[in-house]
C-alpha atoms as a PDB file:
ATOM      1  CA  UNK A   1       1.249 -24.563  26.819  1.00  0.00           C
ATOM      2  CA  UNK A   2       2.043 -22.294  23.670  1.00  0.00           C
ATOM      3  CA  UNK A   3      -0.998 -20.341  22.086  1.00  0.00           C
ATOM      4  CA  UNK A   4      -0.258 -22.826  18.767  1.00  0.00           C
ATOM      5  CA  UNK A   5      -0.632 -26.040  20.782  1.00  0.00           C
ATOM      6  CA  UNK A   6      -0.494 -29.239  18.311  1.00  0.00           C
ATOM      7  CA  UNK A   7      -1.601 -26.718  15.701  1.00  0.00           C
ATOM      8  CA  UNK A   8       0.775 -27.593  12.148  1.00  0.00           C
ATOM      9  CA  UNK A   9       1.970 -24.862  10.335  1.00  0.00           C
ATOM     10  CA  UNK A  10       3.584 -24.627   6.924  1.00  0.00           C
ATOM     11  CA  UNK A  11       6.520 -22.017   6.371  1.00  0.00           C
ATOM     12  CA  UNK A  12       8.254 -20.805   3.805  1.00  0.00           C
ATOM     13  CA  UNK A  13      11.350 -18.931   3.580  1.00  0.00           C
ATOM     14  CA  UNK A  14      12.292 -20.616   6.890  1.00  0.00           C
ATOM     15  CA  UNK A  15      15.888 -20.548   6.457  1.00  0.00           C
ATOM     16  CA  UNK A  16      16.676 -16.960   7.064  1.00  0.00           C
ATOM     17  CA  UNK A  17      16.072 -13.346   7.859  1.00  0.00           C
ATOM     18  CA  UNK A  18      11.943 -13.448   8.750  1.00  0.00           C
ATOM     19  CA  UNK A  19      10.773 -17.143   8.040  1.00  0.00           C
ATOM     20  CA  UNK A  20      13.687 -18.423   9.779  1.00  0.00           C
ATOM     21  CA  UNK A  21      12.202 -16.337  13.330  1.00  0.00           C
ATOM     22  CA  UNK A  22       8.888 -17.363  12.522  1.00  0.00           C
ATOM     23  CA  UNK A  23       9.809 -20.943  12.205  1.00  0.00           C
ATOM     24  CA  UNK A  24      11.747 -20.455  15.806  1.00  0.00           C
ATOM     25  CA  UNK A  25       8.956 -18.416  17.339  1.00  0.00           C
ATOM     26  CA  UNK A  26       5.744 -20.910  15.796  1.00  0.00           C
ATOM     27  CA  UNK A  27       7.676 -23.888  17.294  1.00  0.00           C
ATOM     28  CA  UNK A  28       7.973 -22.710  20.974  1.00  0.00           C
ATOM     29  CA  UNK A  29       4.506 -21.755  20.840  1.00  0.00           C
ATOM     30  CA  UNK A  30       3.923 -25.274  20.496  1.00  0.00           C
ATOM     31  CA  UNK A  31       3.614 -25.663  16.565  1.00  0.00           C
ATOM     32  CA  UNK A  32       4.536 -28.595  14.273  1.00  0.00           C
ATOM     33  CA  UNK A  33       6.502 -26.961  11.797  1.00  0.00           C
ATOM     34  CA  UNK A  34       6.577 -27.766   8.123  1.00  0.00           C
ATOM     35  CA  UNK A  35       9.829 -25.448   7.287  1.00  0.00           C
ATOM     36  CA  UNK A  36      10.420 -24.622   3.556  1.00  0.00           C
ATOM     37  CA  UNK A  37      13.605 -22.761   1.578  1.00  0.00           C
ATOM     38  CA  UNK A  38      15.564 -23.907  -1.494  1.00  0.00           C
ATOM     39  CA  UNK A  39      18.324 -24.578   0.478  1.00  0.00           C
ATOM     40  CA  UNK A  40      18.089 -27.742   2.664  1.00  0.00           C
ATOM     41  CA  UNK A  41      21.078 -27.536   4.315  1.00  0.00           C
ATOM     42  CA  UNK A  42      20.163 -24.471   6.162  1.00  0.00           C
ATOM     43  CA  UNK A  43      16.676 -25.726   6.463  1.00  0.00           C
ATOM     44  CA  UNK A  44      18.151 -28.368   8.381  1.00  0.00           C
ATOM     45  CA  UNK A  45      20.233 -26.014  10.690  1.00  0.00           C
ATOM     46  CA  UNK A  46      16.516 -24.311  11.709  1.00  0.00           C
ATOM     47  CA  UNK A  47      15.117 -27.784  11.918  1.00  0.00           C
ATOM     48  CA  UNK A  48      17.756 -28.935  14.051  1.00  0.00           C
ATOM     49  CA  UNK A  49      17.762 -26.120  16.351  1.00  0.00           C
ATOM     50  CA  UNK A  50      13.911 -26.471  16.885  1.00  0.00           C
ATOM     51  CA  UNK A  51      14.278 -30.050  17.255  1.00  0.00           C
ATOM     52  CA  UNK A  52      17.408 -29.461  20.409  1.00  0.00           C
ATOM     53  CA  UNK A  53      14.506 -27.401  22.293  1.00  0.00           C
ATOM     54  CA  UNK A  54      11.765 -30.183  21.931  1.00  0.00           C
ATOM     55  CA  UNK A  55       9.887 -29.188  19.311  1.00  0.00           C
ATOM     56  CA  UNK A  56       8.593 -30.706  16.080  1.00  0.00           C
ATOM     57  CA  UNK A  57       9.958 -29.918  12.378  1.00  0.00           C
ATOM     58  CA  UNK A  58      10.059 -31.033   9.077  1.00  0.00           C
ATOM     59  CA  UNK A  59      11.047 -29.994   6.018  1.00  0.00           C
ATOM     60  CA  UNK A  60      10.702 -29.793   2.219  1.00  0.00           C
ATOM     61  CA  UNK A  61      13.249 -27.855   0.135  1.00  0.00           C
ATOM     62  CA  UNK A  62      11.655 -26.474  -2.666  1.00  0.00           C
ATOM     63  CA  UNK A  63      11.253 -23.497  -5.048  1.00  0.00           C
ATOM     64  CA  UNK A  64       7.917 -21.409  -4.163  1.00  0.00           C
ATOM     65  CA  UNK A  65       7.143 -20.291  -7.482  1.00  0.00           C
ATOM     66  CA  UNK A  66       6.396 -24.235  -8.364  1.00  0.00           C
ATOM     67  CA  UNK A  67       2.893 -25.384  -7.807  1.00  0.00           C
ATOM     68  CA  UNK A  68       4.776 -28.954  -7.431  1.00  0.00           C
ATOM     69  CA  UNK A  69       6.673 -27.403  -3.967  1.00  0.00           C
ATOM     70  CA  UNK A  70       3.443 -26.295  -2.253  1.00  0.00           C
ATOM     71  CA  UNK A  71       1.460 -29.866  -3.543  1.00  0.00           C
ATOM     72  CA  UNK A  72       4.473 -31.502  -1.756  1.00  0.00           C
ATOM     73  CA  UNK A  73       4.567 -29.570   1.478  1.00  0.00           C
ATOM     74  CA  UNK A  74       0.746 -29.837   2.157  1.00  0.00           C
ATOM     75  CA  UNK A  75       1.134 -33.748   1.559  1.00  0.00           C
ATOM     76  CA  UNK A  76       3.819 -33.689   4.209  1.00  0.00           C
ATOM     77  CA  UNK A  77       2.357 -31.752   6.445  1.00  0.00           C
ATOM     78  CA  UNK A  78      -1.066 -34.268   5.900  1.00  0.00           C
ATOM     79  CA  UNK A  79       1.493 -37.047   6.383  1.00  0.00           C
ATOM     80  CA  UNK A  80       3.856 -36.599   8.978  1.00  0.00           C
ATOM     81  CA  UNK A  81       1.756 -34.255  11.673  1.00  0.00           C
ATOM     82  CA  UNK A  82      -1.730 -35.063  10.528  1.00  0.00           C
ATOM     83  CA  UNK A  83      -3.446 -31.888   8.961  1.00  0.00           C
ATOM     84  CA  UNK A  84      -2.626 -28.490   8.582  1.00  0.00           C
ATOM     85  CA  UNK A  85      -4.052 -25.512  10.162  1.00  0.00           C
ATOM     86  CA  UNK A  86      -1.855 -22.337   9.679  1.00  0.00           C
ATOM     87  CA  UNK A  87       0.571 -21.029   6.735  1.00  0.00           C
ATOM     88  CA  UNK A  88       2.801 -18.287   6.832  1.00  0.00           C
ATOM     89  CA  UNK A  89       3.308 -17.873   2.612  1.00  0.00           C
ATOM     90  CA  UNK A  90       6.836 -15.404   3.806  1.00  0.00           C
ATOM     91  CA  UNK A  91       8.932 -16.642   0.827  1.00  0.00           C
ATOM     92  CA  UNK A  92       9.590 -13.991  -1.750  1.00  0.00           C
ATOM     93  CA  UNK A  93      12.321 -12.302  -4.023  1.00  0.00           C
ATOM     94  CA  UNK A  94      13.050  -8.552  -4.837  1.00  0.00           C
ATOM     95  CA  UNK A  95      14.279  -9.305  -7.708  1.00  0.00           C
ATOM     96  CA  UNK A  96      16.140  -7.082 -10.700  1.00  0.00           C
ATOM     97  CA  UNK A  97      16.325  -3.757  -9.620  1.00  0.00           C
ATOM     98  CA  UNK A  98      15.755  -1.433 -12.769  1.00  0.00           C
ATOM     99  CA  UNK A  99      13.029   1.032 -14.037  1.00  0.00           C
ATOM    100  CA  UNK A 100       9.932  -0.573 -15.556  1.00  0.00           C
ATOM    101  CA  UNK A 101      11.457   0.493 -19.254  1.00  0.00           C
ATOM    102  CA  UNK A 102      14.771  -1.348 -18.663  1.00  0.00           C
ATOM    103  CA  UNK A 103      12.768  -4.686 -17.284  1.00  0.00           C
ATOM    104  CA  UNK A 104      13.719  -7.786 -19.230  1.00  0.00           C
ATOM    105  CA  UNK A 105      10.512 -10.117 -19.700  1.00  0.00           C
ATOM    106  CA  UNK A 106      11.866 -12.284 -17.826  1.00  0.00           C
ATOM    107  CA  UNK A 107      13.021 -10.536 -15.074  1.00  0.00           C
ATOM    108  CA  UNK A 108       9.327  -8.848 -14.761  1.00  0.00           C
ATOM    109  CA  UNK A 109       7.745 -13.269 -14.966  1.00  0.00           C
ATOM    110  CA  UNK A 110      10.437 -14.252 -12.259  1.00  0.00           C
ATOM    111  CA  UNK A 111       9.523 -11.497  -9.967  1.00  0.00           C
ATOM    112  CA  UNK A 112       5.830 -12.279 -10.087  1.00  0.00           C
ATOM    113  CA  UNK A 113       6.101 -16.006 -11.000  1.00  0.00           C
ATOM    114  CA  UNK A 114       8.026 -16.073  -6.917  1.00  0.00           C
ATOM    115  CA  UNK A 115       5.652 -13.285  -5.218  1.00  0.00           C
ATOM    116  CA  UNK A 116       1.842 -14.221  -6.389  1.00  0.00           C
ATOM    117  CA  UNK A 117       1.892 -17.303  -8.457  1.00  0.00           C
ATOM    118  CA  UNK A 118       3.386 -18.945  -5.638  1.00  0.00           C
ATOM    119  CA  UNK A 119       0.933 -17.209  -3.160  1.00  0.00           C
ATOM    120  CA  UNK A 120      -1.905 -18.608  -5.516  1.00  0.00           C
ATOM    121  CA  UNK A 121      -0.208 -22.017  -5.679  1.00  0.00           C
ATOM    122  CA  UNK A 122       0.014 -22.177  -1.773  1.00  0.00           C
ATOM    123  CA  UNK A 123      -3.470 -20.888  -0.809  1.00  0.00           C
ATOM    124  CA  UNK A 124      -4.586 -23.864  -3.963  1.00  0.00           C
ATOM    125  CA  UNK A 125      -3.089 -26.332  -1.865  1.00  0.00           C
ATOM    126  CA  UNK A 126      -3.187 -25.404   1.508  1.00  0.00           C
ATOM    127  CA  UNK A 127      -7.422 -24.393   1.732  1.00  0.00           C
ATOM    128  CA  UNK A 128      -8.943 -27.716   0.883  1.00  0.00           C
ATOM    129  CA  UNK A 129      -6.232 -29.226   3.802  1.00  0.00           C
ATOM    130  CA  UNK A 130      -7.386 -26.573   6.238  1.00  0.00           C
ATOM    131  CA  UNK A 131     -10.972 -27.309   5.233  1.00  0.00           C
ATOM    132  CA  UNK A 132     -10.439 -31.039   6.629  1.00  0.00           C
ATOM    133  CA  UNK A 133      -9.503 -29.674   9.621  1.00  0.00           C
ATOM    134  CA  UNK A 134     -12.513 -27.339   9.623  1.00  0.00           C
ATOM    135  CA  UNK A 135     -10.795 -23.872   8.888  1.00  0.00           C
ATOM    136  CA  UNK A 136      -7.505 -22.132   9.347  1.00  0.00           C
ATOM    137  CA  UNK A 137      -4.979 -19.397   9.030  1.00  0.00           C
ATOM    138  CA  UNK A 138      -3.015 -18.007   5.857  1.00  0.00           C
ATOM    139  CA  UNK A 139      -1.011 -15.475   6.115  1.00  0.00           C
ATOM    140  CA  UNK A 140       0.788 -13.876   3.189  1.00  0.00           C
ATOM    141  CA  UNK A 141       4.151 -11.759   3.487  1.00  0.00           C
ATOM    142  CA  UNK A 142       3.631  -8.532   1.348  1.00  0.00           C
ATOM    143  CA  UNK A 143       5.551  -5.004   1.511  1.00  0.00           C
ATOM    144  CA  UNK A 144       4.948  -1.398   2.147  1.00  0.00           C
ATOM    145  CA  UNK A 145       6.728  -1.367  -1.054  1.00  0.00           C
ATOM    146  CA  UNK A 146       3.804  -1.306  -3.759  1.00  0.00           C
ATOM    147  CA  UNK A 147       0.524  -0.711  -1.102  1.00  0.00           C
ATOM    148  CA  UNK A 148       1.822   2.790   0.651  1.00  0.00           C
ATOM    149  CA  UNK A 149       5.041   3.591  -1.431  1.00  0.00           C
ATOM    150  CA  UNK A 150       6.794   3.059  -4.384  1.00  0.00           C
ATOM    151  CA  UNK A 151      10.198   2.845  -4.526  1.00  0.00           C
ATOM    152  CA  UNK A 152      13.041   3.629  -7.858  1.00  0.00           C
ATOM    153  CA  UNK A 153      13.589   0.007  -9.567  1.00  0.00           C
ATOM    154  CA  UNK A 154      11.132  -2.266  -7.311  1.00  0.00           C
ATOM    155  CA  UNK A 155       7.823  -1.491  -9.698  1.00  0.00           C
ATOM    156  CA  UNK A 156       7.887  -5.499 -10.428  1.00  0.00           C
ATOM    157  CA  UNK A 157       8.214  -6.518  -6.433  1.00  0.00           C
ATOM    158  CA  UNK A 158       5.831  -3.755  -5.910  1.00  0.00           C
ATOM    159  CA  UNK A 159       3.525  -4.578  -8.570  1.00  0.00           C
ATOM    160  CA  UNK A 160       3.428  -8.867  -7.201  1.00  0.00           C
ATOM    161  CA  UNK A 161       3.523  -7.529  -3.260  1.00  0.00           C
ATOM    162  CA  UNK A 162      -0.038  -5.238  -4.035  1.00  0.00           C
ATOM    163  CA  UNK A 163      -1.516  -8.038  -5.892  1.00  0.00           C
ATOM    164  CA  UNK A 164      -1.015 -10.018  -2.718  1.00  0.00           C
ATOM    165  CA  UNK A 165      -4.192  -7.844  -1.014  1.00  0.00           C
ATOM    166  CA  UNK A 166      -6.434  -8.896  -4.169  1.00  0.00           C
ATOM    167  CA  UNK A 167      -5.702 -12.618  -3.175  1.00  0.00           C
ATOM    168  CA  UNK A 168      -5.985 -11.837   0.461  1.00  0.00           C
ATOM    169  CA  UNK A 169      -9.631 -10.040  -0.069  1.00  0.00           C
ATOM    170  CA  UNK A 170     -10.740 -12.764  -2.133  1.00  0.00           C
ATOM    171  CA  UNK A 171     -10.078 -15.947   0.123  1.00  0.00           C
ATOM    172  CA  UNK A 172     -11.487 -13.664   2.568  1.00  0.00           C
ATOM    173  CA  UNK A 173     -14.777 -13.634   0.714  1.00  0.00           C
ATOM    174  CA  UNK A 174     -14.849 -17.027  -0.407  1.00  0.00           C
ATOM    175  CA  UNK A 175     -13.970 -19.037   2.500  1.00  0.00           C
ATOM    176  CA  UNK A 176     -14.704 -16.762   5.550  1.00  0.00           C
ATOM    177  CA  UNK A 177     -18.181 -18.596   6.061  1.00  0.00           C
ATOM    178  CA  UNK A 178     -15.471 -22.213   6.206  1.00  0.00           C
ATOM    179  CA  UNK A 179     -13.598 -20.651   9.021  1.00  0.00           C
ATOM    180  CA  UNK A 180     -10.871 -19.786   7.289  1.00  0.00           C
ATOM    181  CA  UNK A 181      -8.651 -16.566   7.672  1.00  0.00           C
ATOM    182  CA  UNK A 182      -6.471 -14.829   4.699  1.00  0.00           C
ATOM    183  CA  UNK A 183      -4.209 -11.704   5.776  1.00  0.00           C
ATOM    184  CA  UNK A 184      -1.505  -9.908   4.256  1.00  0.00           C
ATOM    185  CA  UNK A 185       1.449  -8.709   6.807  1.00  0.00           C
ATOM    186  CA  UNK A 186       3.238  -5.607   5.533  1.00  0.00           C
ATOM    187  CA  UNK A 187       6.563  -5.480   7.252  1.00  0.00           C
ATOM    188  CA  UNK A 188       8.685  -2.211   6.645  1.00  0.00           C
ATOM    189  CA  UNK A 189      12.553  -2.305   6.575  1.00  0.00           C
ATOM    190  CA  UNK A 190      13.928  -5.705   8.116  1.00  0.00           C
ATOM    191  CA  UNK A 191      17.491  -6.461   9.260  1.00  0.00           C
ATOM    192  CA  UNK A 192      17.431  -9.417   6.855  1.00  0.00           C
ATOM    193  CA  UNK A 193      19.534 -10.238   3.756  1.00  0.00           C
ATOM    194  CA  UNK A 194      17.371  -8.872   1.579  1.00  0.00           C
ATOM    195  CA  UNK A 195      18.536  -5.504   3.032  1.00  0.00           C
ATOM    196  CA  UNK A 196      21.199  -4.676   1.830  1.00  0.00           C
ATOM    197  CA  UNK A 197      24.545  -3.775   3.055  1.00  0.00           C
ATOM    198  CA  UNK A 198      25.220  -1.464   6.025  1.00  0.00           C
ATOM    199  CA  UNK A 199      24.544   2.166   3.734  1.00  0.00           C
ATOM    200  CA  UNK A 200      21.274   0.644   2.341  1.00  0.00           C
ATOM    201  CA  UNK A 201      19.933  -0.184   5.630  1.00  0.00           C
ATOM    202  CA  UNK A 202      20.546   3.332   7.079  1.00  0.00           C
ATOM    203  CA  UNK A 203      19.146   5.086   4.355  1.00  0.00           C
ATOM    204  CA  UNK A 204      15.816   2.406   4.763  1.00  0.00           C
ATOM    205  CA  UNK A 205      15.542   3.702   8.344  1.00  0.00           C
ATOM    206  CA  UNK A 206      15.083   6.503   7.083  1.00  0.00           C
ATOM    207  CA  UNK A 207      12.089   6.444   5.501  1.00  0.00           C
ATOM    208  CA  UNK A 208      10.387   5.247   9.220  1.00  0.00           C
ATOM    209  CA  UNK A 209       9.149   7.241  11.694  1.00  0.00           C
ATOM    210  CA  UNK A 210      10.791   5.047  14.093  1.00  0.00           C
ATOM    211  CA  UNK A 211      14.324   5.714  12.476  1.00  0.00           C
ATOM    212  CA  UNK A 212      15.114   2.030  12.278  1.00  0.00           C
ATOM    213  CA  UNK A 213      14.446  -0.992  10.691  1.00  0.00           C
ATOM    214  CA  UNK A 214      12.885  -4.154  12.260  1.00  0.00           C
ATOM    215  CA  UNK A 215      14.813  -6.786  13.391  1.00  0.00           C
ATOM    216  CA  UNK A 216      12.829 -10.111  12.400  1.00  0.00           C
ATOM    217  CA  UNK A 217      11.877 -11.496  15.599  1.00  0.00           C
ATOM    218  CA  UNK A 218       9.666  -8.268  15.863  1.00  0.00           C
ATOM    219  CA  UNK A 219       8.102  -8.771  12.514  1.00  0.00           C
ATOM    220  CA  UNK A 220       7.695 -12.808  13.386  1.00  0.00           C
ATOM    221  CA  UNK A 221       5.541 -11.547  16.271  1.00  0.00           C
ATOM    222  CA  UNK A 222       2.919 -10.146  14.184  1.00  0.00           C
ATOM    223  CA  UNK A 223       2.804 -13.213  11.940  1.00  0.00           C
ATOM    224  CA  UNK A 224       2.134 -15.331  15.295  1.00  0.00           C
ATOM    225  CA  UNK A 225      -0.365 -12.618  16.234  1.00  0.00           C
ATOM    226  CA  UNK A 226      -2.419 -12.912  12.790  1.00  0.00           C
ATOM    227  CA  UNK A 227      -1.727 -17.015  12.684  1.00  0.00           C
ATOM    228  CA  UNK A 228      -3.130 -17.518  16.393  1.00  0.00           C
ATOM    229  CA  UNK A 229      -6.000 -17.367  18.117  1.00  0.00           C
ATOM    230  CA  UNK A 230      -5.799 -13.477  19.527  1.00  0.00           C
ATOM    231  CA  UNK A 231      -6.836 -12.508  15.545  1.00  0.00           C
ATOM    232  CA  UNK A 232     -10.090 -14.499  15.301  1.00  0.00           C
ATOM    233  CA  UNK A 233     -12.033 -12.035  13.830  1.00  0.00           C
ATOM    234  CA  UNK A 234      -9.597 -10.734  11.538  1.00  0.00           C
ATOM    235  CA  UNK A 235      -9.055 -11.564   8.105  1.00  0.00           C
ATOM    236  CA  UNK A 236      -8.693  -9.891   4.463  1.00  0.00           C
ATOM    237  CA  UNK A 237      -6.703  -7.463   6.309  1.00  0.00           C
ATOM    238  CA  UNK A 238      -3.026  -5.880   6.145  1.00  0.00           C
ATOM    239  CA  UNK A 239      -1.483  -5.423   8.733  1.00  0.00           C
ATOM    240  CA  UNK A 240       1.378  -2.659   8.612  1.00  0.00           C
ATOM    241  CA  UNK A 241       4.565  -3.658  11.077  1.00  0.00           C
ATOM    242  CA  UNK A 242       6.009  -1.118   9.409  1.00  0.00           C
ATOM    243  CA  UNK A 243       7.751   1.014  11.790  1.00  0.00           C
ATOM    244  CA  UNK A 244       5.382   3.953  10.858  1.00  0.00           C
ATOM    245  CA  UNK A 245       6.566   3.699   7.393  1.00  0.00           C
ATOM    246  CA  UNK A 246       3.195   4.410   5.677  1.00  0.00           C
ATOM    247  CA  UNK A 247       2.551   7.229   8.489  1.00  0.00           C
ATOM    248  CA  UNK A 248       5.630   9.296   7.172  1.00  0.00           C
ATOM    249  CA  UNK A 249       5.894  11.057   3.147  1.00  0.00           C
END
């Protein structure tokens, strides 16, 4: 029996790099998975692969940054598995790369609009679900980028993954006494799409005392380890899986 028995978890960005491990890794612990991504055709790969191996998934393709895509994957999850009692909020963007100056409007609401309105719009959702159930897990995918470092063109990704701690502290403090858990997981470099190509990964490896990145089943393994049971006591945290990232300047 997996350390998620029957438990029903909602995940986003579950159809590649991080999510997508999570979503393997939740599911053999014993998870129903509610798997989320814009694209539902390789939503439906991840589903179909957890599905082969006996487990349970459904999905909802669907844009995080819309309060309408998190209202719809709660009401799934409610519908098709019963409840929910864990959500790993992992979707996000980097978005334009430029210096703050050279920022279109736009490009600074998109960024943020992906990264914290759609945290906001997920915990909205997902608490009063998890209160039915009598508590529950969220935990929020933020960055090293904007809490221990900044990096040249990533002040808008930086500025939305540091606001995730300010959301993570405050569900803490308002719902702690309901049995529900808020956390923040700060991964460092991850062999994911987001990336980069072969130059941009070396030179992120660099900046980790471990001289690599992370491949994604490594950083899915401290999602399960803040969405389980072993992390009971632990909430309006962040945890660094960063390779020793924020150890090294």
């Amino acid at each position: 029996m997996g350390i998620l028995q029957d438990k029903v978890a909602i995940i986003s960005g579950a159809s590649s790099g991080i999510g997508r491990s999570a979503a393997l890794l939740f599911a053999a612990e014993g998870a129903c998975v509610v798997l989320n991504a814009r694209g539902k055709a390789a939503l439906e790969d991840v589903a179909k692969r957890i599905q082969e191996t006996g487990g349970r998934a459904h999905l909802v393709a669907g844009d995080v940054s819309s309060a309408e895509t998190h209202e719809q994957l709660v009401a799934e999850a409610v519908q098709v598995f019963g409840g929910l009692d864990i959500a790993f909020n992992n979707a996000g963007t980097v978005g334009a790369l430029k210096p703050v100056a050279e920022l279109e409007s736009e490009e600074w609401i998109q960024t943020i609009a992906t990264n914290l309105n759609g945290a906001f719009f997920a915990s909205r959702y997902q608490i009063p679900a998890m209160l039915e159930r009598g508590g529950g897990s969220i935990v929020f995918t933020s960055s090293f980028v904007g809490t221990s470092v900044g990096l040249p063109g990533m002040s808008a990704y930086a500025a939305a993954k540091a606001g995730l701690m300010g959301l993570v502290k405050g569900i803490a403090a308002d719902y702690g006494v309901k049995n529900i858990r808020a956390n923040a997981l700060l991964p460092g470099g991850t062999d994911t799409g987001m990336a980069g190509d072969q130059s941009q990964k070396d030179w992120a490896a660099g900046l980790h005392a471990m001289k690599r990145i992370a491949q994604p089943e490594e950083i899915a393994q401290a999602a399960l380890f803040l969405a389980g049971p072993a992390s009971s006591f632990v909430t309006g945290s962040a945890l660094f899986a960063d390779g020793g990232n924020s150890a090294v300047k």
